[in-house]
C-alpha atoms as a PDB file:
ATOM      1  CA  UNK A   1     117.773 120.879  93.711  1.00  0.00           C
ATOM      2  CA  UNK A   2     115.814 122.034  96.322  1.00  0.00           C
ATOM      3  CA  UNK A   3     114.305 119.519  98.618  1.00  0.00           C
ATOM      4  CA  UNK A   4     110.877 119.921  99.255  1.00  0.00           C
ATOM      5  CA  UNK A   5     107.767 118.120 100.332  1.00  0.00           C
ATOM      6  CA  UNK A   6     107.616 116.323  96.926  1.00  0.00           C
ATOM      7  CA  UNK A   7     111.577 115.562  97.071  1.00  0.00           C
ATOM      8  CA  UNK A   8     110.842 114.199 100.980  1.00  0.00           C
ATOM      9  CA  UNK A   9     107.718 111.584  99.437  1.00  0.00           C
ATOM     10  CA  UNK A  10     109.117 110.178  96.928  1.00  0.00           C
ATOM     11  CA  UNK A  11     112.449 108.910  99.160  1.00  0.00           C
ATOM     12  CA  UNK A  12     111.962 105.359 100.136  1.00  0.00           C
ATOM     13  CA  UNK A  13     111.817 105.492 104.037  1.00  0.00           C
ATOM     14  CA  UNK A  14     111.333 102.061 105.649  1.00  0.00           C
ATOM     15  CA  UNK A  15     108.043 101.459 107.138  1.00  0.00           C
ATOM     16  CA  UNK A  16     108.119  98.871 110.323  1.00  0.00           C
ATOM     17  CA  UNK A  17     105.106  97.063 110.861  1.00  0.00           C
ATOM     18  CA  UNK A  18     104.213  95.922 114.055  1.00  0.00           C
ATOM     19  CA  UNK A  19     101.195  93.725 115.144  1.00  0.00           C
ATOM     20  CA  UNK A  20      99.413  93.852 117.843  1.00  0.00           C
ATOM     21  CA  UNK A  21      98.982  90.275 119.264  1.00  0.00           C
ATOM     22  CA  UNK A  22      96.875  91.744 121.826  1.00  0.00           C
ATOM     23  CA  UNK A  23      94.173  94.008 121.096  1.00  0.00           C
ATOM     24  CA  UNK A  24      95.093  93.617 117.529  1.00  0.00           C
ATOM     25  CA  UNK A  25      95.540  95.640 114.056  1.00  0.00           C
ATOM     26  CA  UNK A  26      99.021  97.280 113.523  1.00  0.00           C
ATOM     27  CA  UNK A  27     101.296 100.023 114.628  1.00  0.00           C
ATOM     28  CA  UNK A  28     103.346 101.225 111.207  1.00  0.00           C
ATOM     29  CA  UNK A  29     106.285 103.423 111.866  1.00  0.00           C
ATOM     30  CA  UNK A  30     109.350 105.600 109.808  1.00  0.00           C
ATOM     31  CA  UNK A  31     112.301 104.717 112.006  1.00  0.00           C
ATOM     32  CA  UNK A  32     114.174 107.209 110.353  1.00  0.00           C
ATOM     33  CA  UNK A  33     111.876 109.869 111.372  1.00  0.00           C
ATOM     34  CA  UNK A  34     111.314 110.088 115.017  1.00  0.00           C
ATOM     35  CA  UNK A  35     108.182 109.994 116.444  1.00  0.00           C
ATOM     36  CA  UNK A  36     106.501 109.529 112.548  1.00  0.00           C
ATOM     37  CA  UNK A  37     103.643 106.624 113.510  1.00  0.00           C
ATOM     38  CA  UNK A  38     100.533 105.512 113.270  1.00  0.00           C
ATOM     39  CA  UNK A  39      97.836 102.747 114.115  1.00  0.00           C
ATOM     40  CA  UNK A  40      94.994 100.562 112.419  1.00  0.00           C
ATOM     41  CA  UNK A  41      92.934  97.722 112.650  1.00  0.00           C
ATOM     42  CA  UNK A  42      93.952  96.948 108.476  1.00  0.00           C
ATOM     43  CA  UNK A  43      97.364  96.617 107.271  1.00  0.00           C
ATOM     44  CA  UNK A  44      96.040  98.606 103.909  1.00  0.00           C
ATOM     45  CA  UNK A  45      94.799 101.381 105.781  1.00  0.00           C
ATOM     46  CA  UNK A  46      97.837 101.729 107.865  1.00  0.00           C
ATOM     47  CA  UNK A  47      99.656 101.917 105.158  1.00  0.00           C
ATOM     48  CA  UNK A  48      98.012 104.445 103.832  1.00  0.00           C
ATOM     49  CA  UNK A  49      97.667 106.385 107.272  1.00  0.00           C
ATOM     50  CA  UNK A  50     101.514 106.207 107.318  1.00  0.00           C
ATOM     51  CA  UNK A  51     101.801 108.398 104.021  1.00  0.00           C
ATOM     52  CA  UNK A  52      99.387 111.067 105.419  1.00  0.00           C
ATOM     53  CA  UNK A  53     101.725 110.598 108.720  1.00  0.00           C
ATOM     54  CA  UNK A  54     104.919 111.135 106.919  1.00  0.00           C
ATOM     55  CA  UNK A  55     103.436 114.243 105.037  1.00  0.00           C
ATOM     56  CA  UNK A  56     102.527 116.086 108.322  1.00  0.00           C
ATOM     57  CA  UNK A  57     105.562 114.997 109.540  1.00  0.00           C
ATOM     58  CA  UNK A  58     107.874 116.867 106.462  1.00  0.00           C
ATOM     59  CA  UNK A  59     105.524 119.558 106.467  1.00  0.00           C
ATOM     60  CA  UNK A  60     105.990 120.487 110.237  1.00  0.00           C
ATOM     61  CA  UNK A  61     109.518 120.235 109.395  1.00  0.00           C
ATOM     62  CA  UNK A  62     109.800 122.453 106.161  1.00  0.00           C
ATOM     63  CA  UNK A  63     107.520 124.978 107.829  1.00  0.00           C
ATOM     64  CA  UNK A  64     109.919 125.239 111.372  1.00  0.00           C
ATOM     65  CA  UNK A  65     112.907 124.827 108.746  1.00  0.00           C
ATOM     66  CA  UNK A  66     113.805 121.570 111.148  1.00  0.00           C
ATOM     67  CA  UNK A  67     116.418 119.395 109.525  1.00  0.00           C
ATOM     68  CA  UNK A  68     114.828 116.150 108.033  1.00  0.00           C
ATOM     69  CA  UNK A  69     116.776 112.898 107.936  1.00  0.00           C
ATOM     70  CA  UNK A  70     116.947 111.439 104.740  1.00  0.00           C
ATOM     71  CA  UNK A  71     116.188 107.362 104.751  1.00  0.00           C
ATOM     72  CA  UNK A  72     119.061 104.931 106.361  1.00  0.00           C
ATOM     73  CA  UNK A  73     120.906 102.858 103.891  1.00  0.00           C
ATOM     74  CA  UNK A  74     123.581 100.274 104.480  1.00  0.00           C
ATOM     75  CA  UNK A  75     126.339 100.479 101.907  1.00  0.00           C
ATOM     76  CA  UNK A  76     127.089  96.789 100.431  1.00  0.00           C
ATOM     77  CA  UNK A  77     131.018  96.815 100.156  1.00  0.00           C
ATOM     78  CA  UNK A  78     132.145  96.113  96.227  1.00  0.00           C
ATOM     79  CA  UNK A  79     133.614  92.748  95.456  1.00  0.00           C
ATOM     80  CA  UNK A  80     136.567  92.757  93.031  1.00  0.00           C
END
């Protein structure tokens, strides 16, 4: 299969959502892909704004052929 932009959206990356207790609104974030962030006042916006974010993010990728880091998951050990 060959893993392209579509392939790359419809992984499940986390999304960490940080508020600010300042200023505030929210900082959203991929951990799993560096640098991949963005900010807003409304929690529903960010979370859209992180979508477009991750896009341009696997796009810049794909385009320099960069290596992109498919989404962290912890294996649960299987009980007998």
């Amino acid at each position: 299969m060959k893993k392209d932009l579509r392939y790359y959206m419809n992984l499940s990356y986390r999304i960490e959502v940080i508020p600010d207790t300042v200023v505030g609104g929210y900082t959203l974030h991929c951990p799993d892909l560096p640098g991949c962030m963005t900010c807003d006042e409304d929690i529903a916006q960010g979370f859209e704004m992180i979508e477009n974010a991750k896009m341009n993010w696997f796009m810049v990728c794909l385009e320099d052929e960069i290596p992109i880091p498919e989404p962290y998951r912890i294996k649960i050990p299987q009980t007998a």
